[in-house]
Protein backbone atom coordinates (compact mmCIF):
# COMPACT_ATOMS: atom_id res chain seq x y z
CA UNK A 1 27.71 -94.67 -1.23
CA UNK A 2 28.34 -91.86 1.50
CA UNK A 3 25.05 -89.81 2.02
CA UNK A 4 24.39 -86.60 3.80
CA UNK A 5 22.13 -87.92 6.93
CA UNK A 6 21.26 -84.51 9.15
CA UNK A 7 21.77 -80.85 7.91
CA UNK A 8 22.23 -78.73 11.10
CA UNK A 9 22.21 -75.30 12.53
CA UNK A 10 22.67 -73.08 15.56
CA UNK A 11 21.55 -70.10 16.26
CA UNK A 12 24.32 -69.40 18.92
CA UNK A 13 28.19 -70.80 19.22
CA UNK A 14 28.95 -73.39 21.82
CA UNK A 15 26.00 -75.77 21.57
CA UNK A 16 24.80 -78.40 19.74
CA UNK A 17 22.86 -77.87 16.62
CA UNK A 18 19.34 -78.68 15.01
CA UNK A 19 18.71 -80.87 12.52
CA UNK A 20 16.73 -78.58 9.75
CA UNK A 21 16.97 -81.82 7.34
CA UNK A 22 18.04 -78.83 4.36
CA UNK A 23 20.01 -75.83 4.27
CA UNK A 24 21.26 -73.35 1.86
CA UNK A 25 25.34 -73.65 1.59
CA UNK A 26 26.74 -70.07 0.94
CA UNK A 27 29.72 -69.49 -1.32
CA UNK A 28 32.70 -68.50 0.97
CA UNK A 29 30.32 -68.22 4.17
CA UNK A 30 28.63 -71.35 5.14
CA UNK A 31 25.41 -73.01 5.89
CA UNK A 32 23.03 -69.89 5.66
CA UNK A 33 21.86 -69.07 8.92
CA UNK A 34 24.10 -70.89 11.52
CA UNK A 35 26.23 -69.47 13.96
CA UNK A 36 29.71 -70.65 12.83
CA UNK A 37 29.12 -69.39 9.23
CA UNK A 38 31.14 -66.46 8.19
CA UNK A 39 34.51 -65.62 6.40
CA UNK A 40 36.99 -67.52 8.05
CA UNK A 41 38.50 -70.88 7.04
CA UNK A 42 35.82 -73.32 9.36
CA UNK A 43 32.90 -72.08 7.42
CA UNK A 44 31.08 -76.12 7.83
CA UNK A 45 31.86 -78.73 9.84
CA UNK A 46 31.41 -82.40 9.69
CA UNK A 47 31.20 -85.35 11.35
CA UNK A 48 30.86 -88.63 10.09
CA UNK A 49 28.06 -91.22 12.07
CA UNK A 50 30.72 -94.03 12.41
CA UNK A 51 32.73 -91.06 14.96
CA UNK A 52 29.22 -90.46 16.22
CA UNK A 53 28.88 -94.43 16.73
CA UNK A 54 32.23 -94.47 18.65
CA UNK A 55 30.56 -92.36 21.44
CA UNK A 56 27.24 -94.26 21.31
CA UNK A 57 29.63 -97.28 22.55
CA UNK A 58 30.23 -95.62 25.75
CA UNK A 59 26.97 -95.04 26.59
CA UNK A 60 26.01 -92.04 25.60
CA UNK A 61 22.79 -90.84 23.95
CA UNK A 62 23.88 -88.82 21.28
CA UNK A 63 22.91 -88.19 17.28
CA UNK A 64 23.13 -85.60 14.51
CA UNK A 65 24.08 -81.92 16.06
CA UNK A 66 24.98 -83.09 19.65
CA UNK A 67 28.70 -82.24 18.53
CA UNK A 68 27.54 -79.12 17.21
CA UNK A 69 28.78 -80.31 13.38
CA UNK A 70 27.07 -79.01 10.19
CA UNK A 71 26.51 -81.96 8.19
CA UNK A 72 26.40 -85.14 9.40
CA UNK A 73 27.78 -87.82 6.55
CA UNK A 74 27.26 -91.83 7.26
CA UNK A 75 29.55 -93.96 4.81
CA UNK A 76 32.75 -92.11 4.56
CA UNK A 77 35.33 -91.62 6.94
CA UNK A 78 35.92 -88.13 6.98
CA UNK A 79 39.28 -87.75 9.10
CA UNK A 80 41.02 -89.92 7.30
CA UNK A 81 41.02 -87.21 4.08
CA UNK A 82 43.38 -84.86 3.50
CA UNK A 83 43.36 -81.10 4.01
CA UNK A 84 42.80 -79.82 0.67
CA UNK A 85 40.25 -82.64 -0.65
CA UNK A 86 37.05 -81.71 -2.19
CA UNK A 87 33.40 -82.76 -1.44
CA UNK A 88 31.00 -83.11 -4.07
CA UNK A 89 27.31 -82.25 -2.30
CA UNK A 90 24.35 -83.57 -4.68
CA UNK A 91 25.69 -84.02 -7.42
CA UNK A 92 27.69 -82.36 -10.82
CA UNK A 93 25.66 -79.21 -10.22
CA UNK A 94 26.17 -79.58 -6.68
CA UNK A 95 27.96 -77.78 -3.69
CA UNK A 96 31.39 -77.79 -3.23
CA UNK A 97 33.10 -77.86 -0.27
CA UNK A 98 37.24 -77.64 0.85
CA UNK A 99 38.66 -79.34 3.62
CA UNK A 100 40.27 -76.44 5.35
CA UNK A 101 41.02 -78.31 8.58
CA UNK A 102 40.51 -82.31 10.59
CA UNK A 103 39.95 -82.03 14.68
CA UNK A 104 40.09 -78.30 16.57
CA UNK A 105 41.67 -77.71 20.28
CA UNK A 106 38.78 -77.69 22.26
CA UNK A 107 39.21 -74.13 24.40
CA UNK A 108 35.94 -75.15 26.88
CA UNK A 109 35.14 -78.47 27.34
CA UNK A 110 31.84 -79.55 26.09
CA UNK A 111 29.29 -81.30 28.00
CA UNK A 112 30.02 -84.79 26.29
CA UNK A 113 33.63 -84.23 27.90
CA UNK A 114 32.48 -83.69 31.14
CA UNK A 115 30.26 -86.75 31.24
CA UNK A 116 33.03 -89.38 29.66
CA UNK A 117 36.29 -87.56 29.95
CA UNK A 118 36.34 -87.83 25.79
CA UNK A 119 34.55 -85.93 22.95
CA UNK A 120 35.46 -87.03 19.46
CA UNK A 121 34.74 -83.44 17.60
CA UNK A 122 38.66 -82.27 18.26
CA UNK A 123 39.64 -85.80 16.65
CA UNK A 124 37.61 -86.69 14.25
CA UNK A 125 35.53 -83.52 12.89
CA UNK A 126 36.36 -81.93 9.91
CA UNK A 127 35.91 -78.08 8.87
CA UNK A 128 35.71 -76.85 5.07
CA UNK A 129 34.99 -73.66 3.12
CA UNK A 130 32.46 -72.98 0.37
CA UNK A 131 33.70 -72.80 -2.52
CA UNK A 132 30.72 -73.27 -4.19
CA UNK A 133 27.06 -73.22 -2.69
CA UNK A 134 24.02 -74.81 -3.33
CA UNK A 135 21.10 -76.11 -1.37
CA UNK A 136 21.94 -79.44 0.73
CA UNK A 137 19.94 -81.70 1.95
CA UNK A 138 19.03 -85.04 3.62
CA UNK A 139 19.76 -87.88 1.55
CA UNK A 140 22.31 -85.78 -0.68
CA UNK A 141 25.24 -87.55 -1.65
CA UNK A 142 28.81 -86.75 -0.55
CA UNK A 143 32.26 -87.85 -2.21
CA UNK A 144 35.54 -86.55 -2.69
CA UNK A 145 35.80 -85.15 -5.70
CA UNK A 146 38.38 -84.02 -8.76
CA UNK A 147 36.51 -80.66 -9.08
CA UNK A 148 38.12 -77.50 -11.69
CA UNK A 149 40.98 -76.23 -9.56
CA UNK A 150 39.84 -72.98 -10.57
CA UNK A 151 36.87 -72.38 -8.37
């Protein structure tokens, strides 16, 4: 069963984010408080700890928020889903989420790139909208969902 492992946020764009361990998800803006949140279609981003794993192979010292993701998921592979899929967050009564978009062109290079020459965020991250919020938390369970095309 795929679990939500690390809630994180950032104050500022462009570096990696803190693990809070909850967060509120805002309908149509975001995780409440973090940088990237607003109305635009990359409202939350994810990354799954098996991408996370990949880079932990090469050496590197990395966990939750180094790639600067939102939620960090461990037992789904999350660029493998389709834009368009929906994530159920906690539950019937939980948050929903949209997959708006899988890997971003990376404009600046990140530090991981700089130290390896690879960074698996463009690849393998994933960006959705809120569609609708809730609180989120450690522990929370994740799937893809058949939710009410309506919201």
């Amino acid at each position: 069963m795929a679990r939500i492992v690390a809630v994180c946020i950032s104050e500022n764009k462009g570096v990696p984010k803190t693990d809070r361990g909850n967060g509120t998800l805002v309908r149509e803006h975001g995780l409440a408080t973090d940088a990237h949140a607003g109305d635009w279609h990359r409202q939350v981003s994810l990354l799954s700890t098996e991408s996370i794993d990949k880079m932990r192979q090469m050496g590197l010292d990395v966990g939750p928020g180094d790639f600067a993701e939102n939620l960090t998921v461990s037992g789904m592979v999350l660029h493998v889903l389709p834009v368009g899929t929906r994530l159920l967050i906690g539950g019937e009564e939980g948050a929903v989420l949209e997959i708006t978009q899988i890997g971003k062109e990376c404009h600046t290079k990140c530090a991981i790139f700089h130290q390896v020459g690879e960074c698996i965020m463009p690849s393998e991250g994933i960006f959705a909208r809120v569609l609708v919020g809730g609180e989120v938390r450690e522990g929370d369970r994740i799937s893809a969902a058949d939710v009410d095309s309506s919201l």
